[in-house]
Protein backbone atom coordinates (compact mmCIF):
# COMPACT_ATOMS: atom_id res chain seq x y z
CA UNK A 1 158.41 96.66 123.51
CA UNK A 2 161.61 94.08 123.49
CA UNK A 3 164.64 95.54 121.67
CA UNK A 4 166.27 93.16 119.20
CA UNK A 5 169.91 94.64 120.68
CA UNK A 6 170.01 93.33 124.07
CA UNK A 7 168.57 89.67 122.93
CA UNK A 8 171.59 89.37 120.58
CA UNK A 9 173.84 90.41 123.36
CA UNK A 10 172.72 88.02 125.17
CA UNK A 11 172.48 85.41 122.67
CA UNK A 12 176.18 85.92 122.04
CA UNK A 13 176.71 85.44 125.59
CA UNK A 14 174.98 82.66 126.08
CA UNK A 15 176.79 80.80 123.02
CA UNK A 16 180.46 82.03 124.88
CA UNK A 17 179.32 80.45 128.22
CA UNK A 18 178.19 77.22 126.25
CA UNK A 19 181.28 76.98 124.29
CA UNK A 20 183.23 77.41 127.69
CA UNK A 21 181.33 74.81 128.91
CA UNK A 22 179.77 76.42 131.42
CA UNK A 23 175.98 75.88 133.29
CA UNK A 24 175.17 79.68 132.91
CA UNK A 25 175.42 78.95 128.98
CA UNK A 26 172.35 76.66 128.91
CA UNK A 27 170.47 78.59 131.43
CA UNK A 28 170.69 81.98 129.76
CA UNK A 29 169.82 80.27 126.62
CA UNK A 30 166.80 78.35 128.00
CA UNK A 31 165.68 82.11 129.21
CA UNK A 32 165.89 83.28 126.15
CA UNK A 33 163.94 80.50 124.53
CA UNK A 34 161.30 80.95 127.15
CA UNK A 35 161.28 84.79 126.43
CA UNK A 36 161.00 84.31 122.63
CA UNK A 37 158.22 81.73 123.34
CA UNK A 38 156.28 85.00 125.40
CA UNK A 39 157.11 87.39 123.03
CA UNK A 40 155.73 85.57 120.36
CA UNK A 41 152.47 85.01 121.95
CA UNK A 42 151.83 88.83 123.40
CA UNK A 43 152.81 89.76 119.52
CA UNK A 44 150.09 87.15 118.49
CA UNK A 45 147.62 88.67 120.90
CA UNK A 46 148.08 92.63 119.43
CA UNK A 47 148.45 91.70 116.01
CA UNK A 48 145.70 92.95 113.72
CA UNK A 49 143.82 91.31 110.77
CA UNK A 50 146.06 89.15 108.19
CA UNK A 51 146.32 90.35 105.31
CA UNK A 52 148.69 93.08 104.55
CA UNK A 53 150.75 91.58 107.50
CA UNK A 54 150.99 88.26 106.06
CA UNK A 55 151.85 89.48 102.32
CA UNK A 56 154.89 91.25 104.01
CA UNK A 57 155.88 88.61 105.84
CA UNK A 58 155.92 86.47 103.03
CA UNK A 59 157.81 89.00 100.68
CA UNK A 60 160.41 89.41 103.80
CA UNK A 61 161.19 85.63 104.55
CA UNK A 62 163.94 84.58 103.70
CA UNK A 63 164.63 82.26 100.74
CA UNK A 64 167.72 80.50 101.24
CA UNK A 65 168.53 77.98 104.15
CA UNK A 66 168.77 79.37 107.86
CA UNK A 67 172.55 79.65 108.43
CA UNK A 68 174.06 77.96 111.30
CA UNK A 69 174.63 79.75 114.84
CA UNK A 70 178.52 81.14 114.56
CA UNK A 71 180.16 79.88 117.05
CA UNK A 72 183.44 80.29 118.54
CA UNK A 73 186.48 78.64 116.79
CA UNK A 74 188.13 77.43 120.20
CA UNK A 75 187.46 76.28 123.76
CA UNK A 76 190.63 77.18 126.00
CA UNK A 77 189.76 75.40 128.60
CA UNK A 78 189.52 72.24 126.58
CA UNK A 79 192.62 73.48 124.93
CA UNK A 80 194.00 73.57 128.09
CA UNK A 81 193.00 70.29 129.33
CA UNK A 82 194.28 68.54 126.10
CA UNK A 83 197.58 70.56 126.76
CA UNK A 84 197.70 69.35 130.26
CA UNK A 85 197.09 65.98 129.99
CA UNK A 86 200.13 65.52 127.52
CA UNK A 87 202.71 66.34 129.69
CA UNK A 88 204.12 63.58 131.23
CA UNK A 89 206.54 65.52 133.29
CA UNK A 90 206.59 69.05 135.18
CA UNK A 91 209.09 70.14 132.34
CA UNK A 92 206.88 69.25 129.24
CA UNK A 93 204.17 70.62 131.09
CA UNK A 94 205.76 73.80 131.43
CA UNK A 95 206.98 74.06 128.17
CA UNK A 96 202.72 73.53 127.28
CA UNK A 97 201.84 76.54 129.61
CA UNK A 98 204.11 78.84 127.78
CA UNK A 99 203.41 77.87 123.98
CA UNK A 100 199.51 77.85 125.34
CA UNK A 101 197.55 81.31 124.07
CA UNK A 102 194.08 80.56 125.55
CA UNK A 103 194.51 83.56 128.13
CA UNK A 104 194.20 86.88 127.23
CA UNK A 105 196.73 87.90 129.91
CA UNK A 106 199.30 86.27 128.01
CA UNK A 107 198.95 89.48 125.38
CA UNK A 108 200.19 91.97 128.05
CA UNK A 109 202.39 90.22 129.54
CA UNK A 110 206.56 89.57 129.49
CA UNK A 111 206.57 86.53 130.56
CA UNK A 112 204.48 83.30 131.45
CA UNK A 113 205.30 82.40 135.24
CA UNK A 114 204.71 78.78 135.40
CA UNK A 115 206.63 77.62 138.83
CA UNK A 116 210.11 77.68 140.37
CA UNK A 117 211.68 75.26 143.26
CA UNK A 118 212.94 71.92 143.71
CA UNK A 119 210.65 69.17 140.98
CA UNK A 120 210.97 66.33 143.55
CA UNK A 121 209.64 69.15 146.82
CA UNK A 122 206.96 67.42 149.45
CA UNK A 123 205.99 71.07 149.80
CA UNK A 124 203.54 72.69 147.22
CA UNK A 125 203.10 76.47 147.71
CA UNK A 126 200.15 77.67 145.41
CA UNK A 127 199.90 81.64 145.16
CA UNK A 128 197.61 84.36 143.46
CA UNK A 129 199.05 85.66 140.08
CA UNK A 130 202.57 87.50 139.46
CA UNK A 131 203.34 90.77 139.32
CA UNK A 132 205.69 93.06 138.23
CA UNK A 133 208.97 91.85 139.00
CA UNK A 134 207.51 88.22 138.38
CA UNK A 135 206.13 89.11 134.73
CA UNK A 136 210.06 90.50 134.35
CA UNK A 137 211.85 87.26 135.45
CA UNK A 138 209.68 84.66 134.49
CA UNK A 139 209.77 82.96 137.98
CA UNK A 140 206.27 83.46 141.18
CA UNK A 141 207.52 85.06 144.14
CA UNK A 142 210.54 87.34 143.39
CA UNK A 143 209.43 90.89 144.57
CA UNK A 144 209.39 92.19 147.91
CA UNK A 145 206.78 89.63 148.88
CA UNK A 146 208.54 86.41 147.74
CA UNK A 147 211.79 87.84 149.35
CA UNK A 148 209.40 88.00 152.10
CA UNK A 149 208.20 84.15 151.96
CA UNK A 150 211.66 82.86 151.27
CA UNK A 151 212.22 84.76 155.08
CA UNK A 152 209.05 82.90 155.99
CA UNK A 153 210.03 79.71 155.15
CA UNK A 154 214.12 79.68 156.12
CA UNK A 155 212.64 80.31 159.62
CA UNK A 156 211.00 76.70 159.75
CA UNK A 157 213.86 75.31 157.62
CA UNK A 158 212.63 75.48 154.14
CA UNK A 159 212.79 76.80 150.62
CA UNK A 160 212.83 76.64 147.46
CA UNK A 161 216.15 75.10 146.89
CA UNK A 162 215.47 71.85 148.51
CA UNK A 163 211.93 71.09 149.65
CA UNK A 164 209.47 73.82 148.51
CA UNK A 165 207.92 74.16 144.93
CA UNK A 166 205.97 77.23 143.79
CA UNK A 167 203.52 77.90 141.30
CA UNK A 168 200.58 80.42 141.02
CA UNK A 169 196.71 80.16 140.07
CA UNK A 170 197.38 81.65 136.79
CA UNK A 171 200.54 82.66 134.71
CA UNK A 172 200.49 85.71 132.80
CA UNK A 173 200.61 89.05 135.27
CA UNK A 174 196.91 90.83 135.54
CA UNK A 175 196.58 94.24 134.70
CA UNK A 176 197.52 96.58 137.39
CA UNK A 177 197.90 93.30 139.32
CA UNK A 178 194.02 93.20 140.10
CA UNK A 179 192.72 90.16 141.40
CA UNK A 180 192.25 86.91 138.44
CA UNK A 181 188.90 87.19 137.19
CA UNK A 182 186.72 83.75 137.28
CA UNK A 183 187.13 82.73 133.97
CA UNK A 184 190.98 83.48 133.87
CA UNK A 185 191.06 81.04 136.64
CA UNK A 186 189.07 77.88 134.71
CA UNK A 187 191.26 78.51 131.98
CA UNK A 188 194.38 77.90 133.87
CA UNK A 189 193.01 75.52 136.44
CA UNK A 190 193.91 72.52 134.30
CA UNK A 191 197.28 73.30 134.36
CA UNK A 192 197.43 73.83 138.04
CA UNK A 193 195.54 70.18 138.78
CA UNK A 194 197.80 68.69 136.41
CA UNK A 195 200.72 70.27 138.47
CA UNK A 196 199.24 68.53 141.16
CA UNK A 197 198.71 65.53 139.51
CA UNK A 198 202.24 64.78 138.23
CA UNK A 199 204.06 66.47 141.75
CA UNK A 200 201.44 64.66 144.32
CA UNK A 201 202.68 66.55 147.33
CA UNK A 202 202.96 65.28 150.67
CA UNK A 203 202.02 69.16 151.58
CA UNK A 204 199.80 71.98 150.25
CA UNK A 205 199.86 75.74 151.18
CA UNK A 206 197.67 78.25 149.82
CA UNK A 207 198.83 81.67 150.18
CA UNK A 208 196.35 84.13 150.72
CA UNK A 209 192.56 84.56 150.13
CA UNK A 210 192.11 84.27 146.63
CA UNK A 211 194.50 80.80 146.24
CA UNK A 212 192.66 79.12 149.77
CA UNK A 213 189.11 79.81 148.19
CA UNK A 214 189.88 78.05 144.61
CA UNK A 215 192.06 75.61 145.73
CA UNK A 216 189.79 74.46 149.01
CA UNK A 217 186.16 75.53 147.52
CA UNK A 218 185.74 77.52 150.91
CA UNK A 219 184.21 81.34 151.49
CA UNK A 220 185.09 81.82 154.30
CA UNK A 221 187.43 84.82 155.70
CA UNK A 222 191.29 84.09 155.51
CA UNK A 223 191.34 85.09 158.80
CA UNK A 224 189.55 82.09 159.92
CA UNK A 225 190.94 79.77 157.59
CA UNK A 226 195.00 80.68 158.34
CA UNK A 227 196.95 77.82 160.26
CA UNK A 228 194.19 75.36 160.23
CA UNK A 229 194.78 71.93 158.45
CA UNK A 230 192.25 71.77 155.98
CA UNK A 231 192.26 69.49 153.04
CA UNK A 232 192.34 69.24 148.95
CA UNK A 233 190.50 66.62 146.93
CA UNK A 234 191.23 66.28 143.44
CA UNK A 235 189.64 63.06 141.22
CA UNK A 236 192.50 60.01 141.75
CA UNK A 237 194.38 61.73 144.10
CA UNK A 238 194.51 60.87 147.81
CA UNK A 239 193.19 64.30 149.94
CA UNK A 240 196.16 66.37 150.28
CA UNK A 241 196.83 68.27 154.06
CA UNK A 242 196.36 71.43 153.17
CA UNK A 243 197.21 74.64 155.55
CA UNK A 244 196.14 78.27 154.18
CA UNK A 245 198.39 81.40 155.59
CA UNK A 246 198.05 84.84 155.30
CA UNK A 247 199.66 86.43 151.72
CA UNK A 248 203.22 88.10 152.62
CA UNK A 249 201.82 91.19 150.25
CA UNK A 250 199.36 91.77 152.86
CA UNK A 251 201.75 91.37 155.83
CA UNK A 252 204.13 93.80 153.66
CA UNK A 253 201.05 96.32 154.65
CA UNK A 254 199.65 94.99 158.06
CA UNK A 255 203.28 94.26 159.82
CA UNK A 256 201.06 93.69 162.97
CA UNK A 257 199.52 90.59 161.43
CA UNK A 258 203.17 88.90 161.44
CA UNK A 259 202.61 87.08 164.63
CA UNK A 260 199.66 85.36 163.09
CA UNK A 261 202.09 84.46 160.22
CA UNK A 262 204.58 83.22 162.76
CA UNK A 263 201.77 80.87 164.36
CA UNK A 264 201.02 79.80 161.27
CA UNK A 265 204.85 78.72 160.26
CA UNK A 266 204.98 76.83 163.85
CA UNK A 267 201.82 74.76 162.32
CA UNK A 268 203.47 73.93 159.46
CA UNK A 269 206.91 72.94 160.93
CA UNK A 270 205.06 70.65 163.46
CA UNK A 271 203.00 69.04 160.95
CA UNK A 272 205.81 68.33 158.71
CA UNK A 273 207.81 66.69 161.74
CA UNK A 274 204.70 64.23 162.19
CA UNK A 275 204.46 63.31 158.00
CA UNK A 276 208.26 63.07 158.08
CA UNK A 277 209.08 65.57 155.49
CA UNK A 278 212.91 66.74 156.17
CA UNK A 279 213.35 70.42 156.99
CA UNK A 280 216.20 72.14 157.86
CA UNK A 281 217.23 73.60 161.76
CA UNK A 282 215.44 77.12 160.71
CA UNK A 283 216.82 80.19 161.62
């Protein structure tokens, strides 16, 4: 027997993954078509006599005209990519992120972390999500792990004062800072690419696993893809040099894994020495 509750579950689902504009959308509702389409024939198959059946159904139908599917009253990613591609400048388009409430994070949170740095930076750091002391300031990176990355980066000769800009994958704080869910992500992603868009760095980093798999499209292990120089496509932008490191949160926990970090810094100082971005002496 098929129970009406589950189909309208999924029915509902299926029309928030089409209004997202997502794939899943269509095929979940194509299933359900096809499933309707079966259930309709089985029912045909078992049903008895007309008769009684058909006087019911025709005292049951309804009179009226078949009301339209409801359907959501926004898309936030669209939102989001109308917001976007207004900004003409990093300023106006930080000014979109914060008046934009397409992300249910923004509820819970403080503040909206958009990015902090130097506007005109060759360096583009890209990290998870904030947290705590980040939702409290307004600014990515100010806890005990972006004191740790500022360390980082004054060993190679840079921050955030003259050649390094910072932003995050999304920009309200997570829950009990657990990791950005999927659609959190899409809904923020068109501010990041239009980040990218209006900074073109000379230089990407993605810190940690979570920003190196949505930035470079990869699955791989962290571990494998730390130090390498890798590279970011984005439609009309030239492939930006992109090296993944290891997140300073994590070598907050594994102080072992700070030689690996160290390698990694040594990659990035040498590479930025061959594209001719300025750095300071380093400490």
């Amino acid at each position: 027997m098929t129970h009406p509750q589950p189909d309208l579950a999924a029915r509902a689902l299926a029309e928030f993954w089409a209004d997202m504009g997502l794939e899943e959308g269509r095929v979940l509702s194509a299933r359900l078509l096809a499933r309707r389409g079966t259930s309709a024939t089985r029912s045909q198959e078992r049903a008895p006599a007309p008769g009684n059946l058909q006087t019911r159904a025709a005292s049951a139908a309804p009179t009226g005209p078949r009301p339209e599917p409801r359907r959501l009253g926004n898309n936030p990613i669209a939102d989001a990519c109308r917001l976007a591609a207004a900004a003409n400048t990093l300023a106006e388009l930080r000014s979109a992120v914060a008046g934009f409430n397409g992300c249910e994070l923004k509820k819970a949170s403080k503040n909206t972390v958009v990015c902090d740095g130097a506007f005109d930076a060759p360096i583009m750091i890209v990290g998870e999500a904030p947290g705590g002391e980040e939702d409290a300031t307004g600014l990515p990176f100010v806890g005990r792990a972006g004191k740790l990355l500022d360390k980082m980066l004054a060993t190679v000769g840079l921050s955030r004062q003259e050649n390094v800009y910072i932003t995050n994958l999304i920009y309200w704080r997570p829950p009990g800072n657990r990791d950005p869910s999927p659609i959190e992500m899409q809904i923020c992603a068109p501010f990041l690419m239009r980040q990218i868009e209006l900074k073109q760095p000379k230089l990407l980093l993605t810190v940690g696993k979570f920003a190196t798999h949505a930035m470079l499209g990869r699955t791989d292990g962290i571990m494998k893809l730390r130090g390498r120089k890798l590279s970011y496509a984005q439609d009309g932008l030239a492939a930006i040099p992109t090296i993944p490191t290891l997140h300073p949160a994590y070598l907050l926990r594994n102080t072992a894994e700070k030689a690996k970090a160290w390698d990694d810094l040594r990659t990035i100082a040498r590479l930025c020495d061959e594209m001719g971005i300025k750095r300071g002496p380093g400490l």
